[in-house]
C-alpha atoms as a PDB file:
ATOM      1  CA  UNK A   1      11.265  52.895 312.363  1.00  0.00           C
ATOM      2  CA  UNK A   2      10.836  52.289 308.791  1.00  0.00           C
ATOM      3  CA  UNK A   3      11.879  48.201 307.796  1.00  0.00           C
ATOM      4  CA  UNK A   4      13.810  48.511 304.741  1.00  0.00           C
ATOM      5  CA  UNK A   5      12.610  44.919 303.609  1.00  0.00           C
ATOM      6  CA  UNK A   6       9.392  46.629 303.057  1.00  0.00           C
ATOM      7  CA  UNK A   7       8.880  48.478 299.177  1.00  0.00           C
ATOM      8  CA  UNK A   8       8.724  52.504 299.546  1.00  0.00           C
ATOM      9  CA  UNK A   9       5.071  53.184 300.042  1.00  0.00           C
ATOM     10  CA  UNK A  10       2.840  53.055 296.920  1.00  0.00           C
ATOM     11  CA  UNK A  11       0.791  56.710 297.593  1.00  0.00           C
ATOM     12  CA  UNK A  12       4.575  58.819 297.098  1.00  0.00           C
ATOM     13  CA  UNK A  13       3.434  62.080 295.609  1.00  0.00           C
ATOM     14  CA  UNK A  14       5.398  64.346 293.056  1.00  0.00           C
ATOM     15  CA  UNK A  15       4.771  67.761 291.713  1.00  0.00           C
ATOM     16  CA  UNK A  16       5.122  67.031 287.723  1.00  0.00           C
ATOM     17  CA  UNK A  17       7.917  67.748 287.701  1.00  0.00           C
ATOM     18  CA  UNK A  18       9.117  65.218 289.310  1.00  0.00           C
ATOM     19  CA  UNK A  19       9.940  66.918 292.644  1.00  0.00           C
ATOM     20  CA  UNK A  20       8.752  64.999 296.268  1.00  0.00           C
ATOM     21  CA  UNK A  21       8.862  66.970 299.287  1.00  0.00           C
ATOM     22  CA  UNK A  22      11.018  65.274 302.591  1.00  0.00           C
ATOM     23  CA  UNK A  23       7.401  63.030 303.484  1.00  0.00           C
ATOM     24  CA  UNK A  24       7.549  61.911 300.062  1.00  0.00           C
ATOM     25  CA  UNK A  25      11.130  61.545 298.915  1.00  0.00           C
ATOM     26  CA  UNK A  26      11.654  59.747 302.430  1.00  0.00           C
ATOM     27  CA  UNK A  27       8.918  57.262 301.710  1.00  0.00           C
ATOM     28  CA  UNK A  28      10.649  56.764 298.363  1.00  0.00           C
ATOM     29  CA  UNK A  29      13.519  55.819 299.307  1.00  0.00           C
ATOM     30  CA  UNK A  30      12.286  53.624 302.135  1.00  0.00           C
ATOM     31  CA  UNK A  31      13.661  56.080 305.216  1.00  0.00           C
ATOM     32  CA  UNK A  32      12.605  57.594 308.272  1.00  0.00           C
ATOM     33  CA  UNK A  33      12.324  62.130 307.580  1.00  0.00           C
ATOM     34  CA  UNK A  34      14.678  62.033 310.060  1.00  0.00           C
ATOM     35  CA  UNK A  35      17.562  60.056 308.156  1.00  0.00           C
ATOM     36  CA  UNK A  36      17.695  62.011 305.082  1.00  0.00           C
ATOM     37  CA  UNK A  37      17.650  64.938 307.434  1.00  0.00           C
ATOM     38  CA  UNK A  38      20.815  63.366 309.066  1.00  0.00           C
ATOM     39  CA  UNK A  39      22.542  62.626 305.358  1.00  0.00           C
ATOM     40  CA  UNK A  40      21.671  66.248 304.100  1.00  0.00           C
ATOM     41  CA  UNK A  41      23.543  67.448 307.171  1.00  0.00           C
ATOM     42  CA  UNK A  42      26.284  65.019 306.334  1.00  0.00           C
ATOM     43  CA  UNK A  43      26.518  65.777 302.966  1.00  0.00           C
ATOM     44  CA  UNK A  44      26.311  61.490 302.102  1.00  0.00           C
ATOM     45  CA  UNK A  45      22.740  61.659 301.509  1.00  0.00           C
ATOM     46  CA  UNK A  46      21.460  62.413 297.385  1.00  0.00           C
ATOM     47  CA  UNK A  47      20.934  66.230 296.381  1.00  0.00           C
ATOM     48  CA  UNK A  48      18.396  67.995 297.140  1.00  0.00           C
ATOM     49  CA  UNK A  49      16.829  71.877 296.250  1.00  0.00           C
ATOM     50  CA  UNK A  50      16.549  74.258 298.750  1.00  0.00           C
ATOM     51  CA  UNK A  51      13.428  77.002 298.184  1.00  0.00           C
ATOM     52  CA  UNK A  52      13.391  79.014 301.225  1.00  0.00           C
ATOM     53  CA  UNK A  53      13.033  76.632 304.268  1.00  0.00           C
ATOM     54  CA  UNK A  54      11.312  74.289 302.072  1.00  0.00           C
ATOM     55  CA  UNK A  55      13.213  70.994 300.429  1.00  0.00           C
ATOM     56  CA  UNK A  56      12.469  68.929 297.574  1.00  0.00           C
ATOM     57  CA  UNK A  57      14.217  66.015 295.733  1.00  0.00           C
ATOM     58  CA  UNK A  58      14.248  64.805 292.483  1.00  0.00           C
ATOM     59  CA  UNK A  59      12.672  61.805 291.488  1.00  0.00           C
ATOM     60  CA  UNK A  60      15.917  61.075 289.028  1.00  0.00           C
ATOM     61  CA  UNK A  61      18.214  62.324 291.749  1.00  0.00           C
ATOM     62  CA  UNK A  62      16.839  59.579 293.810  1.00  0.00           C
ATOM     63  CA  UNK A  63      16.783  57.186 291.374  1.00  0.00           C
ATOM     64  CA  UNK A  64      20.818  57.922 290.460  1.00  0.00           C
ATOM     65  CA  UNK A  65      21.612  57.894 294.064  1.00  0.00           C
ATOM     66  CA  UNK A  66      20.232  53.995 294.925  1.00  0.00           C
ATOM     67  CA  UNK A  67      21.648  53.472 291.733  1.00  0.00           C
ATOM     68  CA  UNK A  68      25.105  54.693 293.198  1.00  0.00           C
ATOM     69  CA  UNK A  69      25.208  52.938 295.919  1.00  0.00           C
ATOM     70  CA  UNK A  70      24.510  49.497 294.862  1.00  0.00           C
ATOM     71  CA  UNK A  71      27.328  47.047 295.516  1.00  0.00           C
ATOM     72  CA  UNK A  72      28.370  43.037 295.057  1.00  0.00           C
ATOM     73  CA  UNK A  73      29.429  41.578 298.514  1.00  0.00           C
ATOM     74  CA  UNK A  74      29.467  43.754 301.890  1.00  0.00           C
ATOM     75  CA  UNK A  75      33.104  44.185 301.580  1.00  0.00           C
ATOM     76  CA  UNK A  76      32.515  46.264 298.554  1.00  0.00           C
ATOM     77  CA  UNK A  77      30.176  48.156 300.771  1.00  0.00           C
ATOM     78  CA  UNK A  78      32.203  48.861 303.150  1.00  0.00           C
ATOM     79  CA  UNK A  79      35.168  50.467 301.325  1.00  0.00           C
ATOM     80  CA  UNK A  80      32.890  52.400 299.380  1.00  0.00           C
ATOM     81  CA  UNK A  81      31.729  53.902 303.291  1.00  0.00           C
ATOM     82  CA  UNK A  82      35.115  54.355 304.196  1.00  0.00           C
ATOM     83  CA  UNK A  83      36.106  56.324 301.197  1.00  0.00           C
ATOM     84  CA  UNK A  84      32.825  58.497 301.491  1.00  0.00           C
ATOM     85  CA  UNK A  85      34.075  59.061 305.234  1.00  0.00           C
ATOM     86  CA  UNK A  86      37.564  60.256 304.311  1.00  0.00           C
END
């Protein structure tokens, strides 16, 4: 289990242009492969490209979706995951 106190690993890789791969983007963003699997499923999770069976992220896309999600107190948190569950 990844600790999210700890900062995303230095050694992320991107293809230049800015693409990661799951391994990567995961590490990124300080989750386990098998979360962001879980929030593509969901749909909650930030966009991603689809070649074939293969998935990438966006370094920006990443970036925008922390971004997105950053709140004041936890009760602002937890409206915003109530109205991204209705």
């Amino acid at each position: 289990m990844t600790n999210p106190l700890l900062p995303a690993s230095p050694a992320v890789q991107m293809f230049h242009d800015g693409r990661m791969d799951v391994t990567n983007a995961s590490a990124y963003l300080g989750l386990t492969p098998k979360t962001l699997a879980m929030k593509r499923c969901h749909g909650n999770g930030p966009p991603f490209i689809k070649l074939g069976k293969a998935v990438f992220y966006r370094r920006d896309d990443l970036d925008s979706w922390i971004a997105s999600r950053r709140v004041t107190s936890t009760a602002q948190a937890r409206v915003k995951q109530i109205k991204a569950v209705a």
